[in-house]
PDB file of N, CA and C in Angstrom:
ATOM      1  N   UNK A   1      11.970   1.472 -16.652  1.00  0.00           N
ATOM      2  CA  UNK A   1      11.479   2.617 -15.911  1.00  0.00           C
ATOM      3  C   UNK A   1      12.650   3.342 -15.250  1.00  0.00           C
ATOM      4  N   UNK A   2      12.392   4.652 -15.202  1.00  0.00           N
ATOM      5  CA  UNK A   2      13.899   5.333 -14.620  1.00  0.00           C
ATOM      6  C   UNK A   2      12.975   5.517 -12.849  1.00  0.00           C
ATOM      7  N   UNK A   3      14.296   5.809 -12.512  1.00  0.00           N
ATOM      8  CA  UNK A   3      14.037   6.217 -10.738  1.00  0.00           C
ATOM      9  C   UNK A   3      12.825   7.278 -10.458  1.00  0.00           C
ATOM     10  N   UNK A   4      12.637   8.187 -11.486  1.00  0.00           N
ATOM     11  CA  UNK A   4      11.555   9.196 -11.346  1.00  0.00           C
ATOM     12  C   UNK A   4      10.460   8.944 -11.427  1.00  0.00           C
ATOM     13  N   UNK A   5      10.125   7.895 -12.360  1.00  0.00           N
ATOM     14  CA  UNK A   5       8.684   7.146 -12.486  1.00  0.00           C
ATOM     15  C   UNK A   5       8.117   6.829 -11.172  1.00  0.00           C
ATOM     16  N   UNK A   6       6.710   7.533 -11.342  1.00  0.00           N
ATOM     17  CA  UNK A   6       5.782   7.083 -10.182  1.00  0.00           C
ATOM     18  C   UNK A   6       4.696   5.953 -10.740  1.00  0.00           C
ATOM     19  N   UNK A   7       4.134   5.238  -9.856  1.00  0.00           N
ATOM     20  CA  UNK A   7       3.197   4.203 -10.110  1.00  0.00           C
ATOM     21  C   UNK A   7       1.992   4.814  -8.819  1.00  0.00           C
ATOM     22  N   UNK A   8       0.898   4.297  -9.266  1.00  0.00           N
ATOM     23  CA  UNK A   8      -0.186   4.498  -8.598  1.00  0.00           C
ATOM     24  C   UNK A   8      -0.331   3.233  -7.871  1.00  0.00           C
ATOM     25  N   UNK A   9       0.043   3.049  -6.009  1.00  0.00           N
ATOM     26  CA  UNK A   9      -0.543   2.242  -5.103  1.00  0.00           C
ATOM     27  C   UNK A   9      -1.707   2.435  -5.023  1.00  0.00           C
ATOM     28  N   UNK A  10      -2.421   1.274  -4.318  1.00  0.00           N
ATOM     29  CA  UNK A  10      -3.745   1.739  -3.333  1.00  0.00           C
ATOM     30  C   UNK A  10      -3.850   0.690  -2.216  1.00  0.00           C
ATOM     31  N   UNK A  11      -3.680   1.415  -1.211  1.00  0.00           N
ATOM     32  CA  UNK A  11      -3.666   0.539   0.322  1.00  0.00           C
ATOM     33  C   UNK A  11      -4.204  -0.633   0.248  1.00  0.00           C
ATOM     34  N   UNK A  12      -3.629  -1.850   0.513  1.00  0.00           N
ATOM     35  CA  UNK A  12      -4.576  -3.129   0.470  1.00  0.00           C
ATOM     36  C   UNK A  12      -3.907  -4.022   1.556  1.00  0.00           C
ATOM     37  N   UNK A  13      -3.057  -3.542   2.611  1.00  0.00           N
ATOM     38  CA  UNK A  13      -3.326  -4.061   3.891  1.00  0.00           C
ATOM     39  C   UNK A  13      -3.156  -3.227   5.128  1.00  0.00           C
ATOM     40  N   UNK A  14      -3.426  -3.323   5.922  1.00  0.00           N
ATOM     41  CA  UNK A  14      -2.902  -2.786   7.273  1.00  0.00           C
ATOM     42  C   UNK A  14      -2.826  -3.714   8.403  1.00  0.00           C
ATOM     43  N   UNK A  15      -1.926  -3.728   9.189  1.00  0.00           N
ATOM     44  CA  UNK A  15      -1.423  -4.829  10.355  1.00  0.00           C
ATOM     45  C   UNK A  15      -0.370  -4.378  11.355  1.00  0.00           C
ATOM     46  N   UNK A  16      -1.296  -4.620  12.513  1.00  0.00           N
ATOM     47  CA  UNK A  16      -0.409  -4.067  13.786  1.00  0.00           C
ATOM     48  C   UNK A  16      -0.033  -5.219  14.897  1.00  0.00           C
ATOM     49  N   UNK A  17       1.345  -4.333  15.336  1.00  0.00           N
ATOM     50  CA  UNK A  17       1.783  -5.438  16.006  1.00  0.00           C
ATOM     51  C   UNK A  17       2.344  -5.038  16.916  1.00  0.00           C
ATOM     52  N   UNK A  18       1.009  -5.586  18.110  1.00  0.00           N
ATOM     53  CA  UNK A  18       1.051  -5.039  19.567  1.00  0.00           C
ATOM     54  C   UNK A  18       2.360  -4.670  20.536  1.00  0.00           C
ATOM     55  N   UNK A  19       2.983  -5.647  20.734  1.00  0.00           N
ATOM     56  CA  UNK A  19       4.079  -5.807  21.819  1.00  0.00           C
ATOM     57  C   UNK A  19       5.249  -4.664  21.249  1.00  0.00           C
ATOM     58  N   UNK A  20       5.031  -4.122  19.922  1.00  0.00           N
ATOM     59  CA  UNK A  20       6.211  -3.155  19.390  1.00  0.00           C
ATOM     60  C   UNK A  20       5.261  -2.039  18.522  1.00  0.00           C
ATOM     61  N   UNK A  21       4.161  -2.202  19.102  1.00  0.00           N
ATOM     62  CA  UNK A  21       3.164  -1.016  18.555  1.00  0.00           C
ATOM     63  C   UNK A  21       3.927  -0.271  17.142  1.00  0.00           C
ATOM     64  N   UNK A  22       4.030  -0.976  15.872  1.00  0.00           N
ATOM     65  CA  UNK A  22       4.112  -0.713  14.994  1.00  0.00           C
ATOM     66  C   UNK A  22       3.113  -1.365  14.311  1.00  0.00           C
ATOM     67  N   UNK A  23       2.828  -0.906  12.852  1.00  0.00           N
ATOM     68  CA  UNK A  23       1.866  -0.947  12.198  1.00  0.00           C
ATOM     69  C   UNK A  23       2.273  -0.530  10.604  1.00  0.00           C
ATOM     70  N   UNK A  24       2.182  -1.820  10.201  1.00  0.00           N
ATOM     71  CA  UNK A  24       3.053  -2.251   8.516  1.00  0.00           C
ATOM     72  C   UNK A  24       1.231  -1.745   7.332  1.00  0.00           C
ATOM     73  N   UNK A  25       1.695  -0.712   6.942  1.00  0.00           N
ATOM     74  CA  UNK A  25       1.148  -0.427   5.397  1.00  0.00           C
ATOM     75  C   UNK A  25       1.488  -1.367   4.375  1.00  0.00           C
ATOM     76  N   UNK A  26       0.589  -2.062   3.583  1.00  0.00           N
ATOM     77  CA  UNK A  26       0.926  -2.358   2.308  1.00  0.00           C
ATOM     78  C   UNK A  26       0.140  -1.402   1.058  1.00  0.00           C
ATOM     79  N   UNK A  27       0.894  -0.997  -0.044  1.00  0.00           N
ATOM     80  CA  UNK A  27       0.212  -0.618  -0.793  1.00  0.00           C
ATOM     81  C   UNK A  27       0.887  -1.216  -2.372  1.00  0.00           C
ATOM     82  N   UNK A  28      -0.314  -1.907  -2.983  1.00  0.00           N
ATOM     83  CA  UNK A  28      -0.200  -2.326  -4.267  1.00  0.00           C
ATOM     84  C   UNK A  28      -0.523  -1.923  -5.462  1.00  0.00           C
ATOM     85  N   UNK A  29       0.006  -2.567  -6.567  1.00  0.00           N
ATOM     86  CA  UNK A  29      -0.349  -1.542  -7.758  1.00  0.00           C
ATOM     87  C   UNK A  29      -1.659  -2.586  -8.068  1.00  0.00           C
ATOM     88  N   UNK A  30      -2.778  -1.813  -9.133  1.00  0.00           N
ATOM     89  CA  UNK A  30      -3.805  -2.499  -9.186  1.00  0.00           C
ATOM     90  C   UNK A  30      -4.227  -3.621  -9.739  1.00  0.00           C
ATOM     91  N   UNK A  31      -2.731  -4.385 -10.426  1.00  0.00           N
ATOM     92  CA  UNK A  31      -2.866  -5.402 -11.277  1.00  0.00           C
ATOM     93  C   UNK A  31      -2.065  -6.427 -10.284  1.00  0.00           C
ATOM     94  N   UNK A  32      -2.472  -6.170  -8.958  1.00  0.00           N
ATOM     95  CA  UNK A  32      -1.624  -6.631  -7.695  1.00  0.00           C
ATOM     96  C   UNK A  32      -0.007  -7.567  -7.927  1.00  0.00           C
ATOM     97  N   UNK A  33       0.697  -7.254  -8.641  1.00  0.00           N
ATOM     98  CA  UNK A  33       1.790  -7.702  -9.041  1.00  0.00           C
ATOM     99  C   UNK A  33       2.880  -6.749  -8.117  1.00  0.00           C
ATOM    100  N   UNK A  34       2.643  -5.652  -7.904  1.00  0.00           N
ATOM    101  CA  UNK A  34       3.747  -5.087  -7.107  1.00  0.00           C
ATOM    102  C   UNK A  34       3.161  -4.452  -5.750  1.00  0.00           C
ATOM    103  N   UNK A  35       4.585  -4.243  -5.063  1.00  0.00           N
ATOM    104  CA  UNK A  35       3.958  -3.908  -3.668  1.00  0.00           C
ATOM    105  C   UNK A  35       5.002  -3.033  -3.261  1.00  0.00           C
ATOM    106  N   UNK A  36       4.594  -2.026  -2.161  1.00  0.00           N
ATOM    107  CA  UNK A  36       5.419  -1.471  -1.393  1.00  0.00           C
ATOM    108  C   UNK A  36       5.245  -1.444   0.022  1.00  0.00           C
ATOM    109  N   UNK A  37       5.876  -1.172   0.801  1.00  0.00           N
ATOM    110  CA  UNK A  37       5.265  -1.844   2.511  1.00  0.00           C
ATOM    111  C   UNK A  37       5.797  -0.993   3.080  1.00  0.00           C
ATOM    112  N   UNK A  38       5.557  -0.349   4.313  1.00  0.00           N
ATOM    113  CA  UNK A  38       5.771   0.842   5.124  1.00  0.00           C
ATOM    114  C   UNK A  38       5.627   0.492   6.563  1.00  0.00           C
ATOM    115  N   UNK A  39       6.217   1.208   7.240  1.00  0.00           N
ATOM    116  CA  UNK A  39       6.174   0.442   8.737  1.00  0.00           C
ATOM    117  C   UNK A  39       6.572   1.741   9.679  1.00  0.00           C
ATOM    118  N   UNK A  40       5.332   1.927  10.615  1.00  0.00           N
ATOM    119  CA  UNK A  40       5.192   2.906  11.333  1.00  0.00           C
ATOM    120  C   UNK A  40       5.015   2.886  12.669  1.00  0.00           C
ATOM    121  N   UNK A  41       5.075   3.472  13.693  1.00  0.00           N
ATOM    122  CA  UNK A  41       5.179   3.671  15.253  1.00  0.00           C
ATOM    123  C   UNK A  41       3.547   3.861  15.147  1.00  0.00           C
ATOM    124  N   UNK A  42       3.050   3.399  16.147  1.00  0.00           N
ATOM    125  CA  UNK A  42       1.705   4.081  16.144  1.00  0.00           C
ATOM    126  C   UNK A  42       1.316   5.328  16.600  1.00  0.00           C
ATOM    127  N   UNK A  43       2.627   6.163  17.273  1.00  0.00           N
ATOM    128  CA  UNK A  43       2.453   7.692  17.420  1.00  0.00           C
ATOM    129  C   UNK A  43       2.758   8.581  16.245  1.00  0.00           C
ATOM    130  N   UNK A  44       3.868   7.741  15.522  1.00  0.00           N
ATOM    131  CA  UNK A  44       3.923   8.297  14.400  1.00  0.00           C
ATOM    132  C   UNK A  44       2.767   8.215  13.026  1.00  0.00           C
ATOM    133  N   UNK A  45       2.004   7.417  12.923  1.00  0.00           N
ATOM    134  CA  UNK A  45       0.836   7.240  12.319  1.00  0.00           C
ATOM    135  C   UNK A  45      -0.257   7.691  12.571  1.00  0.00           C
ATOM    136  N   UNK A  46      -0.300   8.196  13.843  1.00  0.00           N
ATOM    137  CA  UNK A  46      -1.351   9.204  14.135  1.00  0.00           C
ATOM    138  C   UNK A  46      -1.052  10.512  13.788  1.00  0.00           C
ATOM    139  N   UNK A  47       0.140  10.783  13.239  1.00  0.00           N
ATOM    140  CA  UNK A  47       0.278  12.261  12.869  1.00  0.00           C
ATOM    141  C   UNK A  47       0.276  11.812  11.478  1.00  0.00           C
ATOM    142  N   UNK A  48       0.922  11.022  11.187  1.00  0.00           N
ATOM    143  CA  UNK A  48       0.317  11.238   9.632  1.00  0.00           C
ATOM    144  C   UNK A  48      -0.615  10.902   8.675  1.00  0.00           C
ATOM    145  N   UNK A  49      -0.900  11.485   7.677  1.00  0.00           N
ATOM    146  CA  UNK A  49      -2.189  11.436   6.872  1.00  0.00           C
ATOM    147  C   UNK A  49      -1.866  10.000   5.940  1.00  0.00           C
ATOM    148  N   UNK A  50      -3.092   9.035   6.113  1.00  0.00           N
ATOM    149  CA  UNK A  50      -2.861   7.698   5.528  1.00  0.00           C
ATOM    150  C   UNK A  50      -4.111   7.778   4.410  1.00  0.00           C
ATOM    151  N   UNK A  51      -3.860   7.641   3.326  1.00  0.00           N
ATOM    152  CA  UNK A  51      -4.397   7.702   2.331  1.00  0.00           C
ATOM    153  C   UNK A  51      -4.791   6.639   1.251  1.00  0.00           C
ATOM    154  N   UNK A  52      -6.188   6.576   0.703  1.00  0.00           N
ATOM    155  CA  UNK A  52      -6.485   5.480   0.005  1.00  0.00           C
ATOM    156  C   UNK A  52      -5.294   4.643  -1.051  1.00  0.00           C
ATOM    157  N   UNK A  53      -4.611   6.196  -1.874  1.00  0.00           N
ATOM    158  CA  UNK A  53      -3.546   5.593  -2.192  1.00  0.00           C
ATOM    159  C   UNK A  53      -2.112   6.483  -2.022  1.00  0.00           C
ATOM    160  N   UNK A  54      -1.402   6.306  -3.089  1.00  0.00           N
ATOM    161  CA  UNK A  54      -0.274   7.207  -3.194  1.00  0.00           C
ATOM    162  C   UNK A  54       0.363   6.696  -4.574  1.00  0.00           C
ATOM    163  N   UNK A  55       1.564   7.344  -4.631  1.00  0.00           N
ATOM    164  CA  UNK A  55       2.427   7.630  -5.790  1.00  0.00           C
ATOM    165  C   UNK A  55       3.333   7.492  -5.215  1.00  0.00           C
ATOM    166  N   UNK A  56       3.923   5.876  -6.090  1.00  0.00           N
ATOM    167  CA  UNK A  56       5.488   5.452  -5.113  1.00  0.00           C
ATOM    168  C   UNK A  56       6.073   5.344  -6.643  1.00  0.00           C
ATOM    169  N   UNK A  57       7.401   5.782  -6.206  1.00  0.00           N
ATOM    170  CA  UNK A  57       8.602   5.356  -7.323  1.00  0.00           C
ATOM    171  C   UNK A  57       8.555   3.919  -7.591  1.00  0.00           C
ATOM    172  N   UNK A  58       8.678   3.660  -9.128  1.00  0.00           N
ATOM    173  CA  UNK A  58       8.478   1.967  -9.854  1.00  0.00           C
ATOM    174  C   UNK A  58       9.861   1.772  -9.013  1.00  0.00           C
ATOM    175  N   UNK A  59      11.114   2.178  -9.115  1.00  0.00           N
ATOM    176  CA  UNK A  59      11.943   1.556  -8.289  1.00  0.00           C
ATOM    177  C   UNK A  59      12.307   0.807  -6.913  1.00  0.00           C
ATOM    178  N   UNK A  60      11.493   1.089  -6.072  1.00  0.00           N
ATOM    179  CA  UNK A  60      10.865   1.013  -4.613  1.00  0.00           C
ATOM    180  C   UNK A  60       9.613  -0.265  -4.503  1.00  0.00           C
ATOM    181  N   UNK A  61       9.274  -0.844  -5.622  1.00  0.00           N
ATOM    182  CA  UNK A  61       7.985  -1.662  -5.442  1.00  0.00           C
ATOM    183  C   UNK A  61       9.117  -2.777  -5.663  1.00  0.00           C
ATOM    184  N   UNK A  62       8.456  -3.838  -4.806  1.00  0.00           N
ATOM    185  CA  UNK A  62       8.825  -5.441  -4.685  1.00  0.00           C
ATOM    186  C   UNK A  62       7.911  -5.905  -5.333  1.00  0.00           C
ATOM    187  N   UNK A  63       8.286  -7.159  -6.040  1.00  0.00           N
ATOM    188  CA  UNK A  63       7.498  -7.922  -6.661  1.00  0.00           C
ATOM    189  C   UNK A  63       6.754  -9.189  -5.725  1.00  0.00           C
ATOM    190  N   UNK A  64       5.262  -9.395  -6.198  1.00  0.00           N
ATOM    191  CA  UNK A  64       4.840 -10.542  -5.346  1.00  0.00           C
ATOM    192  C   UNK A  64       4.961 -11.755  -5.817  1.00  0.00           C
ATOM    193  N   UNK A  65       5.402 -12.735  -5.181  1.00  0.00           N
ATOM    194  CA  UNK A  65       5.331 -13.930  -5.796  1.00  0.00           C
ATOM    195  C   UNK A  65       4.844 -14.630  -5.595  1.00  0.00           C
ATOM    196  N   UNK A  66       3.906 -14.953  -4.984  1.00  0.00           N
ATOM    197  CA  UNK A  66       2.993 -15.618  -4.166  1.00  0.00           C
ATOM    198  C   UNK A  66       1.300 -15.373  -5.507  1.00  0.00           C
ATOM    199  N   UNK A  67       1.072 -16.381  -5.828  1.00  0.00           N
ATOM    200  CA  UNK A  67      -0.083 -15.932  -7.070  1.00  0.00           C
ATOM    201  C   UNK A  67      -1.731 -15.440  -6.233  1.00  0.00           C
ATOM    202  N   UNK A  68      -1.698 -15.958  -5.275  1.00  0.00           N
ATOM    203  CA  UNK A  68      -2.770 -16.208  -4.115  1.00  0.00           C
ATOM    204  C   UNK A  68      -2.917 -14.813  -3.528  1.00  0.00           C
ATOM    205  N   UNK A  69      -1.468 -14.076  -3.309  1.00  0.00           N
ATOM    206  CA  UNK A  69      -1.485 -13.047  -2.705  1.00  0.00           C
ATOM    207  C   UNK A  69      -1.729 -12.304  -3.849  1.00  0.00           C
ATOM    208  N   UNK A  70      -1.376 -12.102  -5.059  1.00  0.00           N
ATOM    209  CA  UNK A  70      -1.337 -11.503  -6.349  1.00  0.00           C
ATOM    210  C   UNK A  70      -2.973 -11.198  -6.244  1.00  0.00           C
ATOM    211  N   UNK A  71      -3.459 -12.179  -6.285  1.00  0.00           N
ATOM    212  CA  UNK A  71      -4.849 -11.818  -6.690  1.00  0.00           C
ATOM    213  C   UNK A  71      -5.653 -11.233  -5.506  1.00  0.00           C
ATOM    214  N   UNK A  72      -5.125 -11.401  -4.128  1.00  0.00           N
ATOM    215  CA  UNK A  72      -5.745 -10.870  -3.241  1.00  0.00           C
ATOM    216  C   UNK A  72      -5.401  -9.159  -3.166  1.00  0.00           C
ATOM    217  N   UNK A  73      -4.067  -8.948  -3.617  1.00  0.00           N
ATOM    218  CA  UNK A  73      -3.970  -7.410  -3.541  1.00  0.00           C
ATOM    219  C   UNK A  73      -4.665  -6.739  -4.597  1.00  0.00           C
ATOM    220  N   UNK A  74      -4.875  -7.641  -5.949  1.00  0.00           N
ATOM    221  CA  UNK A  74      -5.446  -6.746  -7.211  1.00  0.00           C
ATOM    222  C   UNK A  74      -6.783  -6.906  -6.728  1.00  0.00           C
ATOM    223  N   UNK A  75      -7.489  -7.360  -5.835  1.00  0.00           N
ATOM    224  CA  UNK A  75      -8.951  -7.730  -5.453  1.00  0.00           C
ATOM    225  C   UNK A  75      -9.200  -6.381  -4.535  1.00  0.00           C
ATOM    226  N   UNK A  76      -8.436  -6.255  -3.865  1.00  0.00           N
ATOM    227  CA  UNK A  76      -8.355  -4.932  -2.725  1.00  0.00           C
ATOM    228  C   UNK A  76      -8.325  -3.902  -3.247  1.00  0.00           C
ATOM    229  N   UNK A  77      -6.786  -3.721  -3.947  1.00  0.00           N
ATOM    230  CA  UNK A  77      -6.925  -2.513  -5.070  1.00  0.00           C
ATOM    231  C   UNK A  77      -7.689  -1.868  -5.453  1.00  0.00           C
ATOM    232  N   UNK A  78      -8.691  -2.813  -6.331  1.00  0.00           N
ATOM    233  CA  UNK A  78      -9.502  -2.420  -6.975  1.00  0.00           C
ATOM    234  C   UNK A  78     -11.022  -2.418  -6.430  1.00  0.00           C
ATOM    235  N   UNK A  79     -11.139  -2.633  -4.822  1.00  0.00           N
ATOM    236  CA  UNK A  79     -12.299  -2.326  -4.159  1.00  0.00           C
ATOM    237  C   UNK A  79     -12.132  -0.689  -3.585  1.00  0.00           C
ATOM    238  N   UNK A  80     -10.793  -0.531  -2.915  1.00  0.00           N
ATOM    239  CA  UNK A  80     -10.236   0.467  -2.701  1.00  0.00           C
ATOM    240  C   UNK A  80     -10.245   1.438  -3.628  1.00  0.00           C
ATOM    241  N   UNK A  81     -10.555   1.329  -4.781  1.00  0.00           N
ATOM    242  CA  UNK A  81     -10.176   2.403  -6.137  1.00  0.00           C
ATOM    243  C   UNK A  81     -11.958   2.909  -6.246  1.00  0.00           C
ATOM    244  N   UNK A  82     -12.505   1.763  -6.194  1.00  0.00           N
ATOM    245  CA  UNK A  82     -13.826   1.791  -6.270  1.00  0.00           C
ATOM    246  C   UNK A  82     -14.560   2.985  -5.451  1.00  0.00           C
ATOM    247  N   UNK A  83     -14.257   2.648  -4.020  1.00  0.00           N
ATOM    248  CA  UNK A  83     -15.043   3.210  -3.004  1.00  0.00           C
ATOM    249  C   UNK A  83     -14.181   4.285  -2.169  1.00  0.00           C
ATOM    250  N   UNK A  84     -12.780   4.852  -2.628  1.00  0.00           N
ATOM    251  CA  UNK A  84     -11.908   5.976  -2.207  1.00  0.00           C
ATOM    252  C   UNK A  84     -11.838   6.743  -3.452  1.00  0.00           C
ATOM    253  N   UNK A  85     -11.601   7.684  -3.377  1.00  0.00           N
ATOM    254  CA  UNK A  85     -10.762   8.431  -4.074  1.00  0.00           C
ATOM    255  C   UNK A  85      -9.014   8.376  -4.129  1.00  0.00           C
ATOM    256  N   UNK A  86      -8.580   8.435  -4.609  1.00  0.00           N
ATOM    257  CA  UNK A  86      -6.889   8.120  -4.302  1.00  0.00           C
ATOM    258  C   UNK A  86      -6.194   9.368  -3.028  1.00  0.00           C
ATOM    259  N   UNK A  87      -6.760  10.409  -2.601  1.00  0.00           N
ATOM    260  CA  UNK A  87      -6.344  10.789  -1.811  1.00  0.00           C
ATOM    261  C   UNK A  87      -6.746  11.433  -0.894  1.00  0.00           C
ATOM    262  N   UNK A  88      -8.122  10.545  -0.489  1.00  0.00           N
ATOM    263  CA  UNK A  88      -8.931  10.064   0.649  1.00  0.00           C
ATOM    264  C   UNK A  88      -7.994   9.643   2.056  1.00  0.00           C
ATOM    265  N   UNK A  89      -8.643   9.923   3.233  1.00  0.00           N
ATOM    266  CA  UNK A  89      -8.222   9.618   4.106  1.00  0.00           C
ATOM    267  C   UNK A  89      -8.831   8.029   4.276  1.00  0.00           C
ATOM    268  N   UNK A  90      -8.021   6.995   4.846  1.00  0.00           N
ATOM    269  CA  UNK A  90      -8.745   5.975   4.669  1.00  0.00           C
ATOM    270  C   UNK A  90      -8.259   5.339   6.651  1.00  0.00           C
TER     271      UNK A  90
END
């Protein structure tokens, strides 16, 4: 895949963490094998638009290795795909 290639995420965690009021996005691809993770201020996340999914560069996704987690993000994914539209506010 070259650097330009986009892949289709879809949000399959969110987690905040009080004492430093940030708040970590995960978004996976739907065969939950890859991931990308994002990490935001919670003032800054209120201005921006968080969406069922997005379009991240294949270069930028980490791989999961964890098989447990594998199947828990392709489980989300694909509930998320189900019941959003990909660029739904979620």
């Amino acid at each position: 895949m070259t650097a330009a290639e986009t892949v289709q995420c879809w949000l399959v965690e969110r987690s905040s963490y009080g004492d430093e009021r940030m708040v970590t996005l995960v978004y996976a691809t739907p065969d939950g094998e890859r991931y990308l993770q994002k990490q935001f201020s919670t003032n800054l996340l209120m201005k921006k638009r968080v969406t069922a999914a997005i379009e991240a560069e294949a270069d930028r996704l980490e791989t999961v290795d964890d098989e447990a987690t594998r199947e828990r993000y392709a489980t989300e994914a694909s509930r998320m795909a189900d019941e959003h539209g990909p660029d739904e506010e979620v």
